[in-house]
C-alpha atoms as a PDB file:
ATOM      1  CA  UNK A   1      -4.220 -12.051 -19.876  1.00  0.00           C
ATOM      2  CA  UNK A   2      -5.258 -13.670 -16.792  1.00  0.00           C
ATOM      3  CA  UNK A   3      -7.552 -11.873 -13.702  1.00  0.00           C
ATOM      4  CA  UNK A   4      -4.150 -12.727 -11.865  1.00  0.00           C
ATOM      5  CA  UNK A   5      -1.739 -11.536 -14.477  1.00  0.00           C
ATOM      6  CA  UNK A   6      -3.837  -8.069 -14.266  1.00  0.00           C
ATOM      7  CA  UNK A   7      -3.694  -7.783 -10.550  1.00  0.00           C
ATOM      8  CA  UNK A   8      -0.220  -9.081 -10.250  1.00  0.00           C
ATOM      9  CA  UNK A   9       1.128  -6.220 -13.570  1.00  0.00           C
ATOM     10  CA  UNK A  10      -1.133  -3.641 -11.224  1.00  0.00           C
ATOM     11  CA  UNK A  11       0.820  -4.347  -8.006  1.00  0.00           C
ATOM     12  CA  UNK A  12       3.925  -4.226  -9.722  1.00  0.00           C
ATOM     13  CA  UNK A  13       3.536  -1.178 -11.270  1.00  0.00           C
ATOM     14  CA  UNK A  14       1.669   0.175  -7.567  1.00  0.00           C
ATOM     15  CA  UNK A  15       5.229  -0.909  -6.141  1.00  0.00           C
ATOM     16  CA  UNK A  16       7.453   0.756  -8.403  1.00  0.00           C
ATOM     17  CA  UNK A  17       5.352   3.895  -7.077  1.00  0.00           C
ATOM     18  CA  UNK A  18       6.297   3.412  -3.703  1.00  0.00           C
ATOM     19  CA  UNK A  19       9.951   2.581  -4.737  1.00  0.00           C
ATOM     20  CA  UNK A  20      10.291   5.968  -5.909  1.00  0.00           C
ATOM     21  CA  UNK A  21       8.764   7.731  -2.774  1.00  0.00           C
ATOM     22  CA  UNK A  22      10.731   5.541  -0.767  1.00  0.00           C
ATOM     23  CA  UNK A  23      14.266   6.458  -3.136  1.00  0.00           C
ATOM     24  CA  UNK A  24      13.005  10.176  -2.321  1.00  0.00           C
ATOM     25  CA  UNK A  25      12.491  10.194   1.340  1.00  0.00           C
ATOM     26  CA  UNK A  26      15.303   8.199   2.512  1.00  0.00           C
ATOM     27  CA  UNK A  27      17.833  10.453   0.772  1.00  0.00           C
ATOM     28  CA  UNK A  28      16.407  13.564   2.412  1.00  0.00           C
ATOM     29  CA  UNK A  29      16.942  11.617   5.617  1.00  0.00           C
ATOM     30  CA  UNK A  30      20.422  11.103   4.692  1.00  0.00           C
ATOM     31  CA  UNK A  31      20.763  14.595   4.931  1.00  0.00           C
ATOM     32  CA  UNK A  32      19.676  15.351   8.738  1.00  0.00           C
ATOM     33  CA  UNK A  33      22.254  16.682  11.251  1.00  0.00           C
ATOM     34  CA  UNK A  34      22.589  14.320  14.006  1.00  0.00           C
ATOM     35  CA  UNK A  35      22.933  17.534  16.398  1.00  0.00           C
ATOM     36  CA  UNK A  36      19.490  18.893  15.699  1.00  0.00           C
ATOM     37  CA  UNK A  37      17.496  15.665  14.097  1.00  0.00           C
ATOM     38  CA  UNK A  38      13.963  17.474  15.045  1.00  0.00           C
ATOM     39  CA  UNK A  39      15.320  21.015  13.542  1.00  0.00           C
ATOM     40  CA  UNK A  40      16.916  19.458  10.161  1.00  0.00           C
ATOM     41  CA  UNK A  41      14.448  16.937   9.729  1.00  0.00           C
ATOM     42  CA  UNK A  42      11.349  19.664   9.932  1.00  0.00           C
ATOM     43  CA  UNK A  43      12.896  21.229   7.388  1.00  0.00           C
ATOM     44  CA  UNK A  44      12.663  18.411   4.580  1.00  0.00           C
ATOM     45  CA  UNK A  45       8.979  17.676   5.708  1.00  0.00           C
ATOM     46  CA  UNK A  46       7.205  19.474   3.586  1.00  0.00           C
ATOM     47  CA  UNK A  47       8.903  18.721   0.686  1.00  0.00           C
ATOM     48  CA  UNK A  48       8.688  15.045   1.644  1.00  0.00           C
ATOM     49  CA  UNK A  49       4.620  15.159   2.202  1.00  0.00           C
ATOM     50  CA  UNK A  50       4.612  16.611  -1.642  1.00  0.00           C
ATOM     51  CA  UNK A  51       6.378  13.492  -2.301  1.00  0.00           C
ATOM     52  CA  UNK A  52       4.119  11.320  -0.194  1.00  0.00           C
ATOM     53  CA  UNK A  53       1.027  12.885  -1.811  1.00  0.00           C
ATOM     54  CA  UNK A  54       2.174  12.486  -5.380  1.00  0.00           C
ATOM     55  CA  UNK A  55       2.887   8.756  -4.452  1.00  0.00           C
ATOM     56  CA  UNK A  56      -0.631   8.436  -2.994  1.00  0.00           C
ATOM     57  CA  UNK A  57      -2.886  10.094  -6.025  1.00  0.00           C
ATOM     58  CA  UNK A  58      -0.620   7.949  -8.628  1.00  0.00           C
ATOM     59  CA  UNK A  59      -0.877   4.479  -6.541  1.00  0.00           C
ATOM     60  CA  UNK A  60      -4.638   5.498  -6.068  1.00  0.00           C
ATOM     61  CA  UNK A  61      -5.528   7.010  -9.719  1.00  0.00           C
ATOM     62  CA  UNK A  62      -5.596   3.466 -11.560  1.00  0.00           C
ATOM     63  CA  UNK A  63      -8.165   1.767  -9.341  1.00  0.00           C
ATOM     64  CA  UNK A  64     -11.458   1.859 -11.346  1.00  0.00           C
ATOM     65  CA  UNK A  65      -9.059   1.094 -14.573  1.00  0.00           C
ATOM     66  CA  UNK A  66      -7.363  -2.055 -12.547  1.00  0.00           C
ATOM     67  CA  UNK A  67     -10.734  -3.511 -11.469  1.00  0.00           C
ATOM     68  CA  UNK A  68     -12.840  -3.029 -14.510  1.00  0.00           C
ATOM     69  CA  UNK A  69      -9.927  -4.956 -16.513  1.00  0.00           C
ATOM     70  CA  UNK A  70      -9.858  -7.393 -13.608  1.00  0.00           C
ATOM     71  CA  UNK A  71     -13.787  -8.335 -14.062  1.00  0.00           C
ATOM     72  CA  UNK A  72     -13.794  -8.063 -18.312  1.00  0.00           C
ATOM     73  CA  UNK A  73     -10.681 -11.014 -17.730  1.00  0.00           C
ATOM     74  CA  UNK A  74     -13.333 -13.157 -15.981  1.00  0.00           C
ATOM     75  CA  UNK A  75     -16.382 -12.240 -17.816  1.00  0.00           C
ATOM     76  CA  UNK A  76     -18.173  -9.548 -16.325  1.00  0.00           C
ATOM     77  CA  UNK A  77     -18.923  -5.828 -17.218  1.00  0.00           C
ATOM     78  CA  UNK A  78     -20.067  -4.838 -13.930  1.00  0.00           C
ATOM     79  CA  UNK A  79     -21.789  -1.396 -13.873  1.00  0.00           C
ATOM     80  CA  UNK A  80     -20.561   0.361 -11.085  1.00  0.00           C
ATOM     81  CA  UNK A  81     -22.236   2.905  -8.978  1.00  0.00           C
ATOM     82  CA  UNK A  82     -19.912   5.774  -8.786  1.00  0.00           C
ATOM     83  CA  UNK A  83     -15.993   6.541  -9.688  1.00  0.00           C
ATOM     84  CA  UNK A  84     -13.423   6.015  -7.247  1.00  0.00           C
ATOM     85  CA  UNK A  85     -12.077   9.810  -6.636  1.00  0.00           C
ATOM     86  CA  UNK A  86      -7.901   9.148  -6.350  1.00  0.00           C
ATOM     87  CA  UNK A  87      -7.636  12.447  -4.668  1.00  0.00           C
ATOM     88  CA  UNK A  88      -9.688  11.225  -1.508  1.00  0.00           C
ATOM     89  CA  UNK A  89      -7.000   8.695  -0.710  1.00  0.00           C
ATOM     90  CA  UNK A  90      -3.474  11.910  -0.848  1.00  0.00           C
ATOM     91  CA  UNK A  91      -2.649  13.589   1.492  1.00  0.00           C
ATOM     92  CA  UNK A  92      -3.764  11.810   4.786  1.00  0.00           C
ATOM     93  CA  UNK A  93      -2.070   8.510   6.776  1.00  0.00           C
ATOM     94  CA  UNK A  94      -3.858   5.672   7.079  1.00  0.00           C
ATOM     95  CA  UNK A  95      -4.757   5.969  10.692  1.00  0.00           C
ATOM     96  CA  UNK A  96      -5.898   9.337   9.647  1.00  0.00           C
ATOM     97  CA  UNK A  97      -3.870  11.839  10.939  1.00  0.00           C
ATOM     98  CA  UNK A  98      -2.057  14.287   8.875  1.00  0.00           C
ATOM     99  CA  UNK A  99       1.104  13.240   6.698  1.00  0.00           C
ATOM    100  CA  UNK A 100       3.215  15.836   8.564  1.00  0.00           C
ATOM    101  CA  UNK A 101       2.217  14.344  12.035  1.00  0.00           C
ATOM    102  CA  UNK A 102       3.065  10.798  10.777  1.00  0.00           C
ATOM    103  CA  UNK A 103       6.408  11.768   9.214  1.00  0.00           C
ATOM    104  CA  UNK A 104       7.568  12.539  12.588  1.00  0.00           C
ATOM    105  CA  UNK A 105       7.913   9.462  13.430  1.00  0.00           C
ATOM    106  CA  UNK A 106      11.714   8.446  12.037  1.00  0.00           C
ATOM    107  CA  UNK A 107      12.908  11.499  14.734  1.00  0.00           C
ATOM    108  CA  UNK A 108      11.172   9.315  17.360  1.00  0.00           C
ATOM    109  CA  UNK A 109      12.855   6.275  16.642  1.00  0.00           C
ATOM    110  CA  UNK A 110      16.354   7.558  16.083  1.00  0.00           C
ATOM    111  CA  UNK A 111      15.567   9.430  19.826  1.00  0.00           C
ATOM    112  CA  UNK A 112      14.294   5.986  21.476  1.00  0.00           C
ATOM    113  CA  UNK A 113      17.325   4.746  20.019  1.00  0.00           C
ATOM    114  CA  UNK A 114      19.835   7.492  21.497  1.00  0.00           C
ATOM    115  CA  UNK A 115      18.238   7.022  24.565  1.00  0.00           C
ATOM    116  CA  UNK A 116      18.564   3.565  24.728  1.00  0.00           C
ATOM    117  CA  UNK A 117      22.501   4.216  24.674  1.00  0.00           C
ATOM    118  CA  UNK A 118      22.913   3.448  20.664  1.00  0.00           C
ATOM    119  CA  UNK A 119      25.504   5.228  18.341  1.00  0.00           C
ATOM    120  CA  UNK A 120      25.169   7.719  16.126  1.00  0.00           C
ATOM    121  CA  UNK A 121      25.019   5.100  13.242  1.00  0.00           C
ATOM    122  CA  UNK A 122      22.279   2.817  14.887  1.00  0.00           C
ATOM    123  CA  UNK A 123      20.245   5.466  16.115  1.00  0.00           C
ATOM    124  CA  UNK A 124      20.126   7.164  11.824  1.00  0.00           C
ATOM    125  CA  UNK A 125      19.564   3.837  10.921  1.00  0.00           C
ATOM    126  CA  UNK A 126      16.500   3.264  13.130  1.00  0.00           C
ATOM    127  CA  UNK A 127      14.437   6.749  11.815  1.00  0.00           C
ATOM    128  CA  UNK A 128      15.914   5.229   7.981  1.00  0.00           C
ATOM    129  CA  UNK A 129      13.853   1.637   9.002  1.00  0.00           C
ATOM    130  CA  UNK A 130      11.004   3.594  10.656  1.00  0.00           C
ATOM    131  CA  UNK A 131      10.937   6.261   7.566  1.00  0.00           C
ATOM    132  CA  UNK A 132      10.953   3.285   5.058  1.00  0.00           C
ATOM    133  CA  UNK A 133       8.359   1.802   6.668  1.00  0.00           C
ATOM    134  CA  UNK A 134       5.767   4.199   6.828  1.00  0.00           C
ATOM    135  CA  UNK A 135       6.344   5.361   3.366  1.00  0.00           C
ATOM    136  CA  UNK A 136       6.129   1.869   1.503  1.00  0.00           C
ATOM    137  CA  UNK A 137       2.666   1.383   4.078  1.00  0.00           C
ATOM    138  CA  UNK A 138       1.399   4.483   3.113  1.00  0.00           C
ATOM    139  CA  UNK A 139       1.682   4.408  -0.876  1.00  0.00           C
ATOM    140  CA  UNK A 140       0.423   0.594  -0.514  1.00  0.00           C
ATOM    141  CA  UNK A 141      -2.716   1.830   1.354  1.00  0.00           C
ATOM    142  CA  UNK A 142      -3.756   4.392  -0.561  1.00  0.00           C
ATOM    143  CA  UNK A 143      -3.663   2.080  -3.616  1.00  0.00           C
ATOM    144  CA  UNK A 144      -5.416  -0.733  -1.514  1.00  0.00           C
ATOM    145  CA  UNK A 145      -7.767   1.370  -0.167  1.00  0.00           C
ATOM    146  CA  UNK A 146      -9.170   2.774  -3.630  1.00  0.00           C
ATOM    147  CA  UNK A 147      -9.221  -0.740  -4.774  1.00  0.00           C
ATOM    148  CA  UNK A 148     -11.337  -1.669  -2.475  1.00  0.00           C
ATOM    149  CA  UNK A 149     -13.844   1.103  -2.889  1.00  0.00           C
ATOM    150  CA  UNK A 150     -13.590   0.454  -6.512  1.00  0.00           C
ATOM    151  CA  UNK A 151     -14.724  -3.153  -5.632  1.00  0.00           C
ATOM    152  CA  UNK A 152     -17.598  -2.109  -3.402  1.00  0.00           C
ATOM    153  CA  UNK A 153     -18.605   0.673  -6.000  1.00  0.00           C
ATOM    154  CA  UNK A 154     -19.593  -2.877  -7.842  1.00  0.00           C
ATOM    155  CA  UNK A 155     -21.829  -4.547  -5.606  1.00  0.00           C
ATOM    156  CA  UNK A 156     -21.987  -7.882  -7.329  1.00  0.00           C
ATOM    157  CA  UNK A 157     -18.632  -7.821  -6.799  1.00  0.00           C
ATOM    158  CA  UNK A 158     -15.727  -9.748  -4.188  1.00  0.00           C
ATOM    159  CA  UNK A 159     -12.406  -9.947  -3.687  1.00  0.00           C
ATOM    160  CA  UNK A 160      -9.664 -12.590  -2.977  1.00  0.00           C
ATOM    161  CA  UNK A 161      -7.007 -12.039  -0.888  1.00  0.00           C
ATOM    162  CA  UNK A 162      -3.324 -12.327  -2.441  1.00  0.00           C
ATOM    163  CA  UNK A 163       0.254 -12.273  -1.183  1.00  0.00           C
ATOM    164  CA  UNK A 164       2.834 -10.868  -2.920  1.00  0.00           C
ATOM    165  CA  UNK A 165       6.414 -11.421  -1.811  1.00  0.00           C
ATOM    166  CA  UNK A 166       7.416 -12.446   1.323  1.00  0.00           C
ATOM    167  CA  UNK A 167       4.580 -12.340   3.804  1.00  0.00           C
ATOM    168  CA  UNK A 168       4.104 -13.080   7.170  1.00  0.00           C
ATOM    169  CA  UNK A 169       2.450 -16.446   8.617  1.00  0.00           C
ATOM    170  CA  UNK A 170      -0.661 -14.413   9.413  1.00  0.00           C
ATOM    171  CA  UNK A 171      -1.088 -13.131   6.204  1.00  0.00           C
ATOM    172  CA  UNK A 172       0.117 -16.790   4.716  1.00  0.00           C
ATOM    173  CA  UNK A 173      -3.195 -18.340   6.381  1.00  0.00           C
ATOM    174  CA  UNK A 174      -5.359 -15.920   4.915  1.00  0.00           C
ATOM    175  CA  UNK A 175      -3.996 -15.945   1.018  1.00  0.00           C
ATOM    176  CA  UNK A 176      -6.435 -17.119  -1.462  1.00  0.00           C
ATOM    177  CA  UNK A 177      -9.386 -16.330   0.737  1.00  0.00           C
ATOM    178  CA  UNK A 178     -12.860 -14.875  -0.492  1.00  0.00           C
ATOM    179  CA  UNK A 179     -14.587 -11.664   0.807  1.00  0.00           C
ATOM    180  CA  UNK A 180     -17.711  -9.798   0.263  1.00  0.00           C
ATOM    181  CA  UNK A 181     -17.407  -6.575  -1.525  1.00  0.00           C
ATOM    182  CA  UNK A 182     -18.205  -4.542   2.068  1.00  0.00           C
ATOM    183  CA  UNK A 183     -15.776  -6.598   3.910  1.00  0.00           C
ATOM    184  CA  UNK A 184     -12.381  -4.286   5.296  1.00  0.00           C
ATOM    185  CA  UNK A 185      -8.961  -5.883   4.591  1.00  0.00           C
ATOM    186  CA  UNK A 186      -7.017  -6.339   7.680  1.00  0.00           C
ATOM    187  CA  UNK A 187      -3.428  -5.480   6.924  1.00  0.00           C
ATOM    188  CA  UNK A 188      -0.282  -4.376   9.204  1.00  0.00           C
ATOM    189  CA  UNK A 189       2.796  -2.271   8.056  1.00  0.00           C
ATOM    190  CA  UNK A 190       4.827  -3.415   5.413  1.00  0.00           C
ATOM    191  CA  UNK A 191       1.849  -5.943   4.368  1.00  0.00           C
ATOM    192  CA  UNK A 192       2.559  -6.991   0.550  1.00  0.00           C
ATOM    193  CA  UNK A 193      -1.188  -8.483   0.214  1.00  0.00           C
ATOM    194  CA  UNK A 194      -3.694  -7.387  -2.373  1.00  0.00           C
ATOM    195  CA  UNK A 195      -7.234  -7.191  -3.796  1.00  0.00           C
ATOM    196  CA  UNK A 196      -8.028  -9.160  -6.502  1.00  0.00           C
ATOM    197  CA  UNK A 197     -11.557  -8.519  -8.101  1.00  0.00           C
ATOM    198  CA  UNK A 198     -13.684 -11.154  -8.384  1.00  0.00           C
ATOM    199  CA  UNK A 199     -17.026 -11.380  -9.951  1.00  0.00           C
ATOM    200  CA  UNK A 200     -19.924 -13.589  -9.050  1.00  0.00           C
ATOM    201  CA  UNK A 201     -20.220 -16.929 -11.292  1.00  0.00           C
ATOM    202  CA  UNK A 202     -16.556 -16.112 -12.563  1.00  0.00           C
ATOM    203  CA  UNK A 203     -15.383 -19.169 -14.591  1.00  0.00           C
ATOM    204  CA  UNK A 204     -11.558 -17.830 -13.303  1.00  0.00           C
ATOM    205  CA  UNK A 205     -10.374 -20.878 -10.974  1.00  0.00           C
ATOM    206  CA  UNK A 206      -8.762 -18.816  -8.550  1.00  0.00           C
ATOM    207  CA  UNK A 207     -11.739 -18.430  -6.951  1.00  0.00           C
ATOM    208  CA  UNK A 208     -11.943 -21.897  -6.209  1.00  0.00           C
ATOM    209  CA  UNK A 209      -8.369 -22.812  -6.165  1.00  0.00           C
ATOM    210  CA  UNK A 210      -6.838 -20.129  -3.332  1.00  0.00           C
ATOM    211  CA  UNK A 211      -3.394 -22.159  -3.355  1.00  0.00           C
ATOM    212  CA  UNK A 212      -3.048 -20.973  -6.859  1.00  0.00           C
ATOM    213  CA  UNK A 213      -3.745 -17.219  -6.034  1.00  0.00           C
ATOM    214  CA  UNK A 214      -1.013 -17.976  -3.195  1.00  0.00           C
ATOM    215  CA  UNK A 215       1.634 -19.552  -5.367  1.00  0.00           C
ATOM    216  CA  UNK A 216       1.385 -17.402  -8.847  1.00  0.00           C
ATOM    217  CA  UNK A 217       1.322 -14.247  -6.360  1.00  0.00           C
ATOM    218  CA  UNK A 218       4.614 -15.132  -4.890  1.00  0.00           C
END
C-alpha cells in the first residue's frame, strides 16, 4: 500500500466520523419548535457537544498511527519527539471558543433568515446548512489538526497538500504542494484537503509529481 492509499483509507475512514456526527446533529435539529428555536434548540446542546466531542477524540485518536504508516510506506522510521495527545484537539472549535458557543450558530441563521422575510421552511433549512457545516469543519479539524502536530512531532518530516472531493479553485491551486513540517495549513469551512506525510529523500513520486496527489485524491 501506497503513502497515498494510506492517507486517502485515513480520510475516508476520518469522514465516515464526521458522517455520523453530522447524521446525529441534524436530526436533533429536526426536532426544534419553530416558536421557541433558541429555547428548544438549548435544550439538545449538550447532548449534541457529547456528540461533537466523541467525533473530535475519534477523528483525532489515529494521528500518530496514520503518519507513522504514512512514512514506513516511503521508507522512513522517523523517531518522533512526543505523542500526539487526541484529547487536546475535543471539546473546543477551531477558532477556539467553546463547542456550546459555536453550536449557536444554526439559531442565528434560521433568525437572519426570518428576518429577512423567509418561511418557516427556508429559515429551518438555513440553521440545517449552517449546523452541517460547522459540524463536518469541526470533526475535519480536529483530525487535521493532530495530523499536523503528529507531522511536526517528526521534524525531518513535511507534508503535501491533497484534495479530496470536490474542492474549491483556491484549494485546486494549492493541491500537490510541499510544506515544511512547522508550516500551518490554511483551510476554510467545509475544506476536504489533507496532510499527507512526507519524509525527506522519499523515493514516493508524489512528492515530485503534485498532479498525481491531485488526481488519485479526487
Amino acid at each position: 500500500m501506497s503513502a497515498l492509499d494510506v492517507s486517502l483509507e485515513h480520510y475516508t475512514e476520518r469522514r465516515d466520523i464526521a458522517a455520523e456526527v453530522v447524521e446525529a446533529g441534524l436530526g436533533m435539529w429536526q426536532q426544534v419548535n419553530f416558536a421557541d428555536l433558541a429555547g428548544s434548540w438549548a435544550r439538545r446542546i449538550a447532548r449534541l457537544v457529547v456528540v461533537l466531542r466523541a467525533g473530535q477524540l475519534a477523528a483525532a485518536a489515529s494521528a500518530d498511527e496514520f503518519v507513522d504508516y504514512a512514512l514506513e510506506e516511503q521508507g522512513s522510521r522517523e523517531r518522533r519527539a512526543g505523542r500526539v495527545r487526541a484529547t487536546a484537539f475535543s471539546g473546543v472549535a477551531s477558532d477556539g471558543r467553546d463547542l456550546e458557543s459555536l453550536l449557536l450558530n444554526p439559531v442565528i441563521a434560521a433568525k437572519v433568515a426570518i428576518r429577512d422575510g423567509e418561511t418557516r421552511e427556508r429559515s429551518l433549512a438555513s440553521g440545517y446548512a449552517s449546523l452541517e457545516m460547522l459540524l463536518r469543519t469541526q470533526v475535519a479539524d480536529a483530525g487535521r489538526v493532530a495530523d499536523g502536530v503528529g507531522i511536526a512531532a517528526r521534524p525531518r518530516t513535511s507534508w503535501t497538500r491533497m484534495v479530496v472531493g470536490d474542492s474549491c479553485p483556491k484549494c485546486i491551486i494549492l493541491a500537490g504542494q510541499v510544506y515544511r513540517y512547522s508550516e500551518g495549513f490554511l483551510r476554510h469551512p467545509n475544506c476536504d484537503c489533507v496532510h499527507i506525510p512526507t519524509a525527506e529523500d522519499t523515493g514516493d513520486d508524489f512528492t515530485t509529481d503534485p498532479m498525481r496527489a491531485f488526481t488519485e485524491g479526487r
